[in-house]
C-alpha atoms as a PDB file:
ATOM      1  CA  UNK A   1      19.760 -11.622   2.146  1.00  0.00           C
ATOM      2  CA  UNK A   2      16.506 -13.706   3.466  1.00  0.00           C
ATOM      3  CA  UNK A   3      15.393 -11.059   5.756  1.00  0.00           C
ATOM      4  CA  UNK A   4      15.526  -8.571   3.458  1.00  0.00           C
ATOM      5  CA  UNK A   5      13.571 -10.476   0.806  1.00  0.00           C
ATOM      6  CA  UNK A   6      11.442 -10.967   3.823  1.00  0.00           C
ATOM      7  CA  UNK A   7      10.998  -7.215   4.753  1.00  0.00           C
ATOM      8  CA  UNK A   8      10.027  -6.121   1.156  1.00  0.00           C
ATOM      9  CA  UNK A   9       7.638  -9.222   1.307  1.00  0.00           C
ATOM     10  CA  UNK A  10       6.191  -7.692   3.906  1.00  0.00           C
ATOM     11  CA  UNK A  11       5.932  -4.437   3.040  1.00  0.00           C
ATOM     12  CA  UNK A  12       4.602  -5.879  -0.295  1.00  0.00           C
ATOM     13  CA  UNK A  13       1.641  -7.385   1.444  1.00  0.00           C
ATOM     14  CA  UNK A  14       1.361  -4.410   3.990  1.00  0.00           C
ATOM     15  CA  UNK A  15       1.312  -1.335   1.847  1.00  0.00           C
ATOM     16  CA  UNK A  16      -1.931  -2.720   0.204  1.00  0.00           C
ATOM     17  CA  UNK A  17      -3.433  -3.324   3.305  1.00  0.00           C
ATOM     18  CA  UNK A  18      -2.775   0.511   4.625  1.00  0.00           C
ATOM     19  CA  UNK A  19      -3.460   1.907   1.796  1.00  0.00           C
ATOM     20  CA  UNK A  20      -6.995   1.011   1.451  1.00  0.00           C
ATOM     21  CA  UNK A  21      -7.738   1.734   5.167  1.00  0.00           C
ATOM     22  CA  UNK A  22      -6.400   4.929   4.267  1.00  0.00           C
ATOM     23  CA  UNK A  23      -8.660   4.875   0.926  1.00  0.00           C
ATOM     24  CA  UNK A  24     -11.481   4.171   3.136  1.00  0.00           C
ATOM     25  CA  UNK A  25     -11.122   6.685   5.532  1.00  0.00           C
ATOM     26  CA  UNK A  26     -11.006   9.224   3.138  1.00  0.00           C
ATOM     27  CA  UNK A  27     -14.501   8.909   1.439  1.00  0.00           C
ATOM     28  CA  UNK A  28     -16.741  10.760   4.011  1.00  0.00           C
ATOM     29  CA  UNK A  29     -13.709  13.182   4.743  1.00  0.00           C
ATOM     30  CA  UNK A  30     -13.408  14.584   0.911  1.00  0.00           C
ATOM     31  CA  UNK A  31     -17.010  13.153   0.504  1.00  0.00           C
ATOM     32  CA  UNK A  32     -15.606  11.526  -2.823  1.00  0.00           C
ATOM     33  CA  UNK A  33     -18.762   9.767  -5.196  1.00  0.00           C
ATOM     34  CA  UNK A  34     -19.164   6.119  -5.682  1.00  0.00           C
ATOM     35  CA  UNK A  35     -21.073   6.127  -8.435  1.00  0.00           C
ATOM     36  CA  UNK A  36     -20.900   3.219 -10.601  1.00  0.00           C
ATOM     37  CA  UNK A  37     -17.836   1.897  -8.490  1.00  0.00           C
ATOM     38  CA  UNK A  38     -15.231   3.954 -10.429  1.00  0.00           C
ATOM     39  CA  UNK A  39     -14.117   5.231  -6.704  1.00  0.00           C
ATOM     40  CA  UNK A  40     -13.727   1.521  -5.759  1.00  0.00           C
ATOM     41  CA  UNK A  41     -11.908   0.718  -9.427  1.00  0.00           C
ATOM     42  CA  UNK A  42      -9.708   3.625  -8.856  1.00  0.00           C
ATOM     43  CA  UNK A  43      -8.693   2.291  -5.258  1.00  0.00           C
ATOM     44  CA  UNK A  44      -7.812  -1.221  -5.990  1.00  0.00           C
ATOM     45  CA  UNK A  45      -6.066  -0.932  -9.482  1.00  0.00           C
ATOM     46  CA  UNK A  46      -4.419   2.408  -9.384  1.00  0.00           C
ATOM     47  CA  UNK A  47      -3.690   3.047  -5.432  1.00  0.00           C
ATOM     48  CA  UNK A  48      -3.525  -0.188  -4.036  1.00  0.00           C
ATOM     49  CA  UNK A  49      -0.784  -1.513  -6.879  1.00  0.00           C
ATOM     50  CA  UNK A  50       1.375   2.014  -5.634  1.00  0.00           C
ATOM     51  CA  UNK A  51       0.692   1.174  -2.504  1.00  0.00           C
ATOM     52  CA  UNK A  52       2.254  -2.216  -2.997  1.00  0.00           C
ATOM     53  CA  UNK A  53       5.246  -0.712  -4.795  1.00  0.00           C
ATOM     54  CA  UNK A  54       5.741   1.900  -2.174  1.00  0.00           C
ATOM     55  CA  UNK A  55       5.538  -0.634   0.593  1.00  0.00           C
ATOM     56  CA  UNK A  56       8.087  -3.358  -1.106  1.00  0.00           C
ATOM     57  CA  UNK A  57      10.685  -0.162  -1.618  1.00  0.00           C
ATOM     58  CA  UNK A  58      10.004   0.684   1.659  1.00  0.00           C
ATOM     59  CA  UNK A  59      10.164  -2.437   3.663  1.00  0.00           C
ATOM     60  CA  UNK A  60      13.584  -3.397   1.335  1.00  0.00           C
ATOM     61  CA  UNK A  61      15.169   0.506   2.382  1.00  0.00           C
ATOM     62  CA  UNK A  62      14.448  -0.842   6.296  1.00  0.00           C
ATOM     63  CA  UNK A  63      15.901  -4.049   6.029  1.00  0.00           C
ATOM     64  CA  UNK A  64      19.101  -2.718   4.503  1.00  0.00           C
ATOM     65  CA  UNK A  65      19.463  -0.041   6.937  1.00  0.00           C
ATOM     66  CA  UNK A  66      18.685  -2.514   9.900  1.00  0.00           C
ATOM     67  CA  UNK A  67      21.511  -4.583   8.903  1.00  0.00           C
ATOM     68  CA  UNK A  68      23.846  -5.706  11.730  1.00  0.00           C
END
Protein backbone atom coordinates (compact mmCIF):
# COMPACT_ATOMS: atom_id res chain seq x y z
CA UNK A 1 0.00 0.00 0.00
CA UNK A 2 3.07 2.59 0.75
CA UNK A 3 4.48 2.34 -2.63
CA UNK A 4 1.55 2.93 -4.24
CA UNK A 5 0.68 6.01 -2.19
CA UNK A 6 4.22 6.70 -3.13
CA UNK A 7 3.81 6.31 -6.98
CA UNK A 8 0.68 8.59 -7.19
CA UNK A 9 2.80 11.00 -4.95
CA UNK A 10 5.00 11.04 -7.47
CA UNK A 11 3.17 11.30 -10.29
CA UNK A 12 1.31 14.06 -8.32
CA UNK A 13 4.42 16.14 -8.15
CA UNK A 14 5.63 15.00 -11.71
CA UNK A 15 2.69 15.63 -13.95
CA UNK A 16 2.96 19.39 -12.99
CA UNK A 17 6.39 19.49 -13.69
CA UNK A 18 5.89 17.93 -17.46
CA UNK A 19 3.20 19.60 -18.11
CA UNK A 20 4.51 23.02 -18.04
CA UNK A 21 7.71 22.04 -19.97
CA UNK A 22 5.29 20.88 -22.34
CA UNK A 23 3.26 24.33 -21.88
CA UNK A 24 6.44 26.01 -22.55
CA UNK A 25 7.45 24.40 -25.48
CA UNK A 26 4.43 25.05 -27.11
CA UNK A 27 4.35 28.94 -27.19
CA UNK A 28 6.70 29.67 -30.19
CA UNK A 29 5.35 26.38 -31.90
CA UNK A 30 1.44 27.58 -32.02
CA UNK A 31 2.92 31.15 -31.46
CA UNK A 32 0.15 31.47 -28.65
CA UNK A 33 -0.11 35.50 -27.11
CA UNK A 34 0.94 36.45 -23.69
CA UNK A 35 -0.73 39.34 -23.37
CA UNK A 36 -1.60 40.41 -20.02
CA UNK A 37 -0.41 36.90 -18.65
CA UNK A 38 -3.77 35.16 -19.36
CA UNK A 39 -1.44 32.44 -21.34
CA UNK A 40 0.58 32.08 -18.08
CA UNK A 41 -2.94 32.09 -15.84
CA UNK A 42 -4.30 29.56 -18.15
CA UNK A 43 -1.10 27.26 -17.71
CA UNK A 44 -0.77 27.15 -14.03
CA UNK A 45 -4.50 27.03 -12.86
CA UNK A 46 -6.23 25.16 -15.58
CA UNK A 47 -3.33 22.76 -17.13
CA UNK A 48 -1.02 22.36 -14.50
CA UNK A 49 -3.97 21.24 -11.78
CA UNK A 50 -4.97 18.39 -14.88
CA UNK A 51 -1.73 17.77 -15.17
CA UNK A 52 -1.49 16.93 -11.51
CA UNK A 53 -4.66 14.85 -11.65
CA UNK A 54 -3.54 13.01 -14.70
CA UNK A 55 -0.17 12.29 -13.20
CA UNK A 56 -1.56 11.00 -9.57
CA UNK A 57 -4.10 8.55 -11.74
CA UNK A 58 -1.35 7.68 -13.64
CA UNK A 59 1.44 7.02 -11.29
CA UNK A 60 -1.45 5.03 -8.89
CA UNK A 61 -2.54 2.75 -12.42
CA UNK A 62 1.57 1.88 -12.48
CA UNK A 63 1.98 1.02 -9.07
CA UNK A 64 -0.97 -1.35 -9.08
CA UNK A 65 0.01 -2.99 -12.17
CA UNK A 66 3.74 -3.29 -10.93
CA UNK A 67 2.61 -5.19 -8.04
CA UNK A 68 4.60 -8.37 -7.24
Amino acid sequence: MGRIILWGLGGLVLGPIITLALATVAIPIFDISQMEGAYAMGVVFTLMPIGAVVGLIAGIIWAIARRP
